[in-house]
N, C-alpha and C. Protein backbone atom coordinates (compact mmCIF):
# COMPACT_ATOMS: atom_id res chain seq x y z
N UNK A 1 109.65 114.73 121.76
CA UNK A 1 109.28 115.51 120.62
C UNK A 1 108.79 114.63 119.47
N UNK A 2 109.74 113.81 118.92
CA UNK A 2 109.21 113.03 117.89
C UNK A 2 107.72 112.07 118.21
N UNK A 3 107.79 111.70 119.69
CA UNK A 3 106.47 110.54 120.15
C UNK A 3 105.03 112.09 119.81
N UNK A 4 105.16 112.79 120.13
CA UNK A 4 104.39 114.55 120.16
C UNK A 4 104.09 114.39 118.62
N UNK A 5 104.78 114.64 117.55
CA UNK A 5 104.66 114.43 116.40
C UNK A 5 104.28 113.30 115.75
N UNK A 6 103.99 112.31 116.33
CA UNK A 6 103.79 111.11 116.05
C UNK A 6 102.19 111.09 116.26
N UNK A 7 102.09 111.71 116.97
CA UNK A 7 100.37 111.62 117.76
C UNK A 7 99.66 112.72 116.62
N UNK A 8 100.43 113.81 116.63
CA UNK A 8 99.63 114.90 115.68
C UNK A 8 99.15 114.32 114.31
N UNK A 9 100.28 113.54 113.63
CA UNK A 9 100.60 113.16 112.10
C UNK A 9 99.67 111.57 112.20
N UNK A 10 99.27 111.25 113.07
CA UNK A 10 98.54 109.64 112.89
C UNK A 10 99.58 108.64 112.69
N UNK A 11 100.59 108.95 112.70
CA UNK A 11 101.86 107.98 112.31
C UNK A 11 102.04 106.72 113.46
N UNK A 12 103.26 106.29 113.11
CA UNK A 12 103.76 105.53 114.60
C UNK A 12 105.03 105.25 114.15
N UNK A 13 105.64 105.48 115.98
CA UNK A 13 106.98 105.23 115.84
C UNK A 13 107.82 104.17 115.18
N UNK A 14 108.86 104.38 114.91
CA UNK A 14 109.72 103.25 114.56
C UNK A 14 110.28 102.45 115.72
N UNK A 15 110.52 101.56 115.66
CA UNK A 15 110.52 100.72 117.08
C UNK A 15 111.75 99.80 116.71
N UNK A 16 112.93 99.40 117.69
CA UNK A 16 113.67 98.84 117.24
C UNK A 16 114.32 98.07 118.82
N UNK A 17 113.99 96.48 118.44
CA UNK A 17 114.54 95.86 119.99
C UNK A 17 116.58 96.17 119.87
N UNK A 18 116.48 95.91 121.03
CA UNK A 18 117.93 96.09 121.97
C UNK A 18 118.45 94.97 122.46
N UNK A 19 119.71 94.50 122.45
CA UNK A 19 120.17 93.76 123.59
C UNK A 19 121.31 93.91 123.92
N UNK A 20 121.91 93.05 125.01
CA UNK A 20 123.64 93.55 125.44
C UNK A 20 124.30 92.51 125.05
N UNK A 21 124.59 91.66 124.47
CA UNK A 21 125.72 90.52 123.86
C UNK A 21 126.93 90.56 124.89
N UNK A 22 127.19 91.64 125.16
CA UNK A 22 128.85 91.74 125.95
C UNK A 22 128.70 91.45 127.11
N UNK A 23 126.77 92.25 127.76
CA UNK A 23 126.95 91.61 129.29
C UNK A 23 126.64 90.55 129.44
N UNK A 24 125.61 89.88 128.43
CA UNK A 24 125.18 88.45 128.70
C UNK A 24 126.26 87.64 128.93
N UNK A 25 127.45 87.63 127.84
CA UNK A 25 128.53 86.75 127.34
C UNK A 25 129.31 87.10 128.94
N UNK A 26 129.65 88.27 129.79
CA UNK A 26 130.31 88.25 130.62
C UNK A 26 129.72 88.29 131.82
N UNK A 27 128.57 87.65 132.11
CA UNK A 27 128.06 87.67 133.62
C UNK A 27 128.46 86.33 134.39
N UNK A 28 128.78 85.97 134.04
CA UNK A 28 129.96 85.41 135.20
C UNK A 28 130.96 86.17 135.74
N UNK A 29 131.29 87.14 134.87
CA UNK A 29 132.59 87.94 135.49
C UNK A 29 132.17 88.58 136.00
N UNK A 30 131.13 89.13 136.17
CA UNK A 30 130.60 90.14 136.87
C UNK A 30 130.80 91.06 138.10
N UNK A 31 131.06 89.19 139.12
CA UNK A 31 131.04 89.65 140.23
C UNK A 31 132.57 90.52 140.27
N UNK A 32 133.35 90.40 139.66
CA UNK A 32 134.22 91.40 139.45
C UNK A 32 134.56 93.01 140.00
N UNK A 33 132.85 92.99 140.37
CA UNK A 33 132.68 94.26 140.23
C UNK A 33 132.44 94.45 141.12
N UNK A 34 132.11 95.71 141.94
CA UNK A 34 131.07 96.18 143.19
C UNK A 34 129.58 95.34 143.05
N UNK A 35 129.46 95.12 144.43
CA UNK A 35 127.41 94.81 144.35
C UNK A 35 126.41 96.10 143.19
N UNK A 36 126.86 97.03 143.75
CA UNK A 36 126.17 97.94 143.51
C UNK A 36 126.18 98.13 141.79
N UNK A 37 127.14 98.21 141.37
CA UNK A 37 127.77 97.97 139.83
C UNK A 37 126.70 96.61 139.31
N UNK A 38 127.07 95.76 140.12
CA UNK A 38 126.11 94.75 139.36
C UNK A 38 124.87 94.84 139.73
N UNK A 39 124.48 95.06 140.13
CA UNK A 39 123.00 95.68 140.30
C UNK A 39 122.22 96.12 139.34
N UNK A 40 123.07 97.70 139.17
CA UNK A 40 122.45 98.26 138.33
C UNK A 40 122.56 98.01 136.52
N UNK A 41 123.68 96.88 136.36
CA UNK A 41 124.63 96.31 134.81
C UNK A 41 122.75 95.43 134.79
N UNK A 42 122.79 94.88 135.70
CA UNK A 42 121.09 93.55 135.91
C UNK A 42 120.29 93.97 135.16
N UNK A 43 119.69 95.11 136.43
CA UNK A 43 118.87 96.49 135.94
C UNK A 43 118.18 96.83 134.57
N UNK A 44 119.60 97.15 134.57
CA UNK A 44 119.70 97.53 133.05
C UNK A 44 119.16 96.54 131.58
N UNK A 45 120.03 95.56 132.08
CA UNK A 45 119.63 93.95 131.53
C UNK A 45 117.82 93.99 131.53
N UNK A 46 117.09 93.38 132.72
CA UNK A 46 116.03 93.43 132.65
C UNK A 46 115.08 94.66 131.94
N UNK A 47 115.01 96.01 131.76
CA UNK A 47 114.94 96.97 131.81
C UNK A 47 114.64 96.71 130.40
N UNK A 48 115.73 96.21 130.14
CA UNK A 48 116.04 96.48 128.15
C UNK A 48 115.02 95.27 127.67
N UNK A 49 114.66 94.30 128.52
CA UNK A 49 113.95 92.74 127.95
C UNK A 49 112.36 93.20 128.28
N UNK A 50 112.24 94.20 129.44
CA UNK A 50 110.96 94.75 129.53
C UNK A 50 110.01 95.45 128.38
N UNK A 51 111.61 96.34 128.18
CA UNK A 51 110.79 97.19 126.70
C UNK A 51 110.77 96.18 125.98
N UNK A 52 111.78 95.75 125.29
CA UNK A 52 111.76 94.81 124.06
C UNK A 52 110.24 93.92 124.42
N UNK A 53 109.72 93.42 124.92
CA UNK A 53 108.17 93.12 125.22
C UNK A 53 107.62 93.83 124.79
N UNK A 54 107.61 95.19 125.72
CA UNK A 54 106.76 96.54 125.32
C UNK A 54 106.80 96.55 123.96
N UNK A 55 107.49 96.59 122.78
CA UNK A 55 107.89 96.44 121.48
C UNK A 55 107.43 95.64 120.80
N UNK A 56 106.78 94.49 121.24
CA UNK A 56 106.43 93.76 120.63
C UNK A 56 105.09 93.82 120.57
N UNK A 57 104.26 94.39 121.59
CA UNK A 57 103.05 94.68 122.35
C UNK A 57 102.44 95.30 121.27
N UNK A 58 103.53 96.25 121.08
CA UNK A 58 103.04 98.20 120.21
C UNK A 58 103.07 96.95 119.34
N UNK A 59 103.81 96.38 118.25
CA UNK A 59 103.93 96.32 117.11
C UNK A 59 102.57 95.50 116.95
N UNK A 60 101.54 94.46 117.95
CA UNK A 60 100.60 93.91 118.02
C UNK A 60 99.38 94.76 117.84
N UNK A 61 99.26 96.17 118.39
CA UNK A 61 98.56 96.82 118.52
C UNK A 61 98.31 98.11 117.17
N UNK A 62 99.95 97.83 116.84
CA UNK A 62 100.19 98.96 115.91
C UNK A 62 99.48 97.92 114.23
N UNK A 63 99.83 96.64 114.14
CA UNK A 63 99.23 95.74 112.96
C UNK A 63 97.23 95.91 113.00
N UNK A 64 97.59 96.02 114.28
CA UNK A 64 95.57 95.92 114.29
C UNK A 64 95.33 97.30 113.85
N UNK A 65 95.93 98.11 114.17
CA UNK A 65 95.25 99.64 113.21
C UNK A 65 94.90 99.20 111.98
N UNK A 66 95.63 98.40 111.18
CA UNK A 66 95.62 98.41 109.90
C UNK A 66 93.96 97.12 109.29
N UNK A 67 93.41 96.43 110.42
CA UNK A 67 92.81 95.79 110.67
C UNK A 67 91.07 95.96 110.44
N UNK A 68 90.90 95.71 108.78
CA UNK A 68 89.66 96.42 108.22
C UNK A 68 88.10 96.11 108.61
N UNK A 69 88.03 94.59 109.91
CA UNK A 69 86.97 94.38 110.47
C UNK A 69 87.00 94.65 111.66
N UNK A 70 87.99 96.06 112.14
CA UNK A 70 87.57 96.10 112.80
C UNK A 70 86.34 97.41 113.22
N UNK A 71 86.02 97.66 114.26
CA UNK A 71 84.90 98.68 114.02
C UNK A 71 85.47 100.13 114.08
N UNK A 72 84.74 101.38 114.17
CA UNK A 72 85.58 102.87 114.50
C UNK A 72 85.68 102.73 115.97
N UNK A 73 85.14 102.36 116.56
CA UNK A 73 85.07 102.29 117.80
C UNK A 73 86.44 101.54 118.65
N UNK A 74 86.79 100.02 117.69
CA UNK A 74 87.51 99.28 118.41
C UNK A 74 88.57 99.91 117.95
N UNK A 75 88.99 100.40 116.83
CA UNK A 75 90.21 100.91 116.03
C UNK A 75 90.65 102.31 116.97
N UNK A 76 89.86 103.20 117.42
CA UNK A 76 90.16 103.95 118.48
C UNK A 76 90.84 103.20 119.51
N UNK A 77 89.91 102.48 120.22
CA UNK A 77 90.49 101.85 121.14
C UNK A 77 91.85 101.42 120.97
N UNK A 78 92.37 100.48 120.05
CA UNK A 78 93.58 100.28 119.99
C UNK A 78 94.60 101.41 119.76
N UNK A 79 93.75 102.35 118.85
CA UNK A 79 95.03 103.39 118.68
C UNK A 79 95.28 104.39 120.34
N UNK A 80 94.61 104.41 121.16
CA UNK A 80 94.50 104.82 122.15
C UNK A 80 95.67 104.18 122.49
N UNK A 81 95.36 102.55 122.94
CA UNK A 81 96.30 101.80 123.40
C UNK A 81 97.75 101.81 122.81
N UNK A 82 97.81 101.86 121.78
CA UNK A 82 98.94 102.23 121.04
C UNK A 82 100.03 103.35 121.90
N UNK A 83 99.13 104.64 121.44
CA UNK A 83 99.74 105.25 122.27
C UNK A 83 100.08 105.05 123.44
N UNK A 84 99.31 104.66 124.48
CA UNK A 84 99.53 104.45 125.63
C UNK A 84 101.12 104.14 126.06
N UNK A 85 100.92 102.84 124.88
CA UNK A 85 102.10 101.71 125.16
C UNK A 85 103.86 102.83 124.47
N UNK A 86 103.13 103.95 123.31
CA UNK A 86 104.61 104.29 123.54
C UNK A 86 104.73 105.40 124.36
N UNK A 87 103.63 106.05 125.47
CA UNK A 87 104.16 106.75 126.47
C UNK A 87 104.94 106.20 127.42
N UNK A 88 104.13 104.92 128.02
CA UNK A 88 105.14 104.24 128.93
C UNK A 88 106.60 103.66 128.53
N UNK A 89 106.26 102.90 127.23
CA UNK A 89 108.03 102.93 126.34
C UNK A 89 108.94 104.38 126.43
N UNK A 90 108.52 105.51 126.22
CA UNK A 90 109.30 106.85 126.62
C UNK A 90 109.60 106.94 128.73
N UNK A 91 108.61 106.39 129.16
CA UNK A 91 109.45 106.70 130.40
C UNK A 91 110.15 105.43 130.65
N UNK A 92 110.24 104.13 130.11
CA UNK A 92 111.03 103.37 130.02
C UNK A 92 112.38 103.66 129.47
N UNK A 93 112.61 103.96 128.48
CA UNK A 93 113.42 104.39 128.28
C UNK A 93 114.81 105.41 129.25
N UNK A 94 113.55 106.68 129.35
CA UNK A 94 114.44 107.13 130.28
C UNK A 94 114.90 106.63 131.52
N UNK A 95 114.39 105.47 131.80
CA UNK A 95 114.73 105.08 133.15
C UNK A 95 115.95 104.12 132.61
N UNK A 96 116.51 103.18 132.02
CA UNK A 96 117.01 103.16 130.75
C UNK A 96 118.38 103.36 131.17
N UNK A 97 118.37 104.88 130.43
CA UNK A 97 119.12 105.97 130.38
C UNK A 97 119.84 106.86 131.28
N UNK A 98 119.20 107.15 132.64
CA UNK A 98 119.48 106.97 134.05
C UNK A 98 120.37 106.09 134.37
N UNK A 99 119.96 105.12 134.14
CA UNK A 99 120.70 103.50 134.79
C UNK A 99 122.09 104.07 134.63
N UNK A 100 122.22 103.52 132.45
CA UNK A 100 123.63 104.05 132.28
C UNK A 100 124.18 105.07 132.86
N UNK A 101 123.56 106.21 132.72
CA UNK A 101 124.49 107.67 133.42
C UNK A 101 124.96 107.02 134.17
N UNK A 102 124.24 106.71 135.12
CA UNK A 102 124.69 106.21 137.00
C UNK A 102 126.15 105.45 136.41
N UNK A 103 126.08 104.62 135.65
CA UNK A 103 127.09 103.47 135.61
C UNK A 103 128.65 104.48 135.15
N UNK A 104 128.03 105.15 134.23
CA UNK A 104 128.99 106.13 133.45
C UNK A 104 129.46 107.10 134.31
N UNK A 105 128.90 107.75 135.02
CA UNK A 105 129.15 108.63 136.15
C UNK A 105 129.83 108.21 137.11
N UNK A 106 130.27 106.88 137.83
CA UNK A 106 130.59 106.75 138.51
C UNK A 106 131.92 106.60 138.65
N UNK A 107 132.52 106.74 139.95
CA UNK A 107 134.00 107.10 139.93
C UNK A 107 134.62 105.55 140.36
N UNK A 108 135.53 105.29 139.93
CA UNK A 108 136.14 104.04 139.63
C UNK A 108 137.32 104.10 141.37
């Protein structure tokens, strides 16, 4: 909804990187766990360093909007790309978000 409103209004999202401190600091312990558990804790890990890229991408793309040599033509282009980059950030996300459930869902 808000990425929908974002497109109508010419705006752009607010963007904010992520990380896990607790799993980094404890992956040695990890193996602690089921394979499968650590798998998807990884997953997750990578997942979150993917977007955070993606994030950095938009914010590259999102500075050039503001970018007064550039032409109407190229300024489309990027805002195109813009978007692009936060549709795929929205199904990133949810994939994300999945992960956890799975982790949260699961029976101990």
């Amino acid at each position: 909804m808000v990425f929908q409103e974002s497109q109508k209004a010419e705006t752009s999202l607010s963007l904010k990187k992520y990380t896990l401190p607790f799993l980094t600091s404890q992956i040695t312990t990890l193996s602690l766990f089921s394979p499968e558990f650590q798998r998807i804790a990884l997953d997750i890990q990578v997942r979150l360093a993917r977007l955070n890229e993606e994030i950095d991408v938009a914010w590259f793309h999102y500075t050039k909007t503001f970018d007064s040599s550039l032409s109407d033509l190229n300024r489309k282009i990027v805002r195109a790309n813009l978007m692009n980059l936060y549709r795929n950030m929205v199904m990133m996300c949810r994939d994300i978000v999945d992960k956890i459930d799975i982790i949260l869902t699961r029976r101990k």
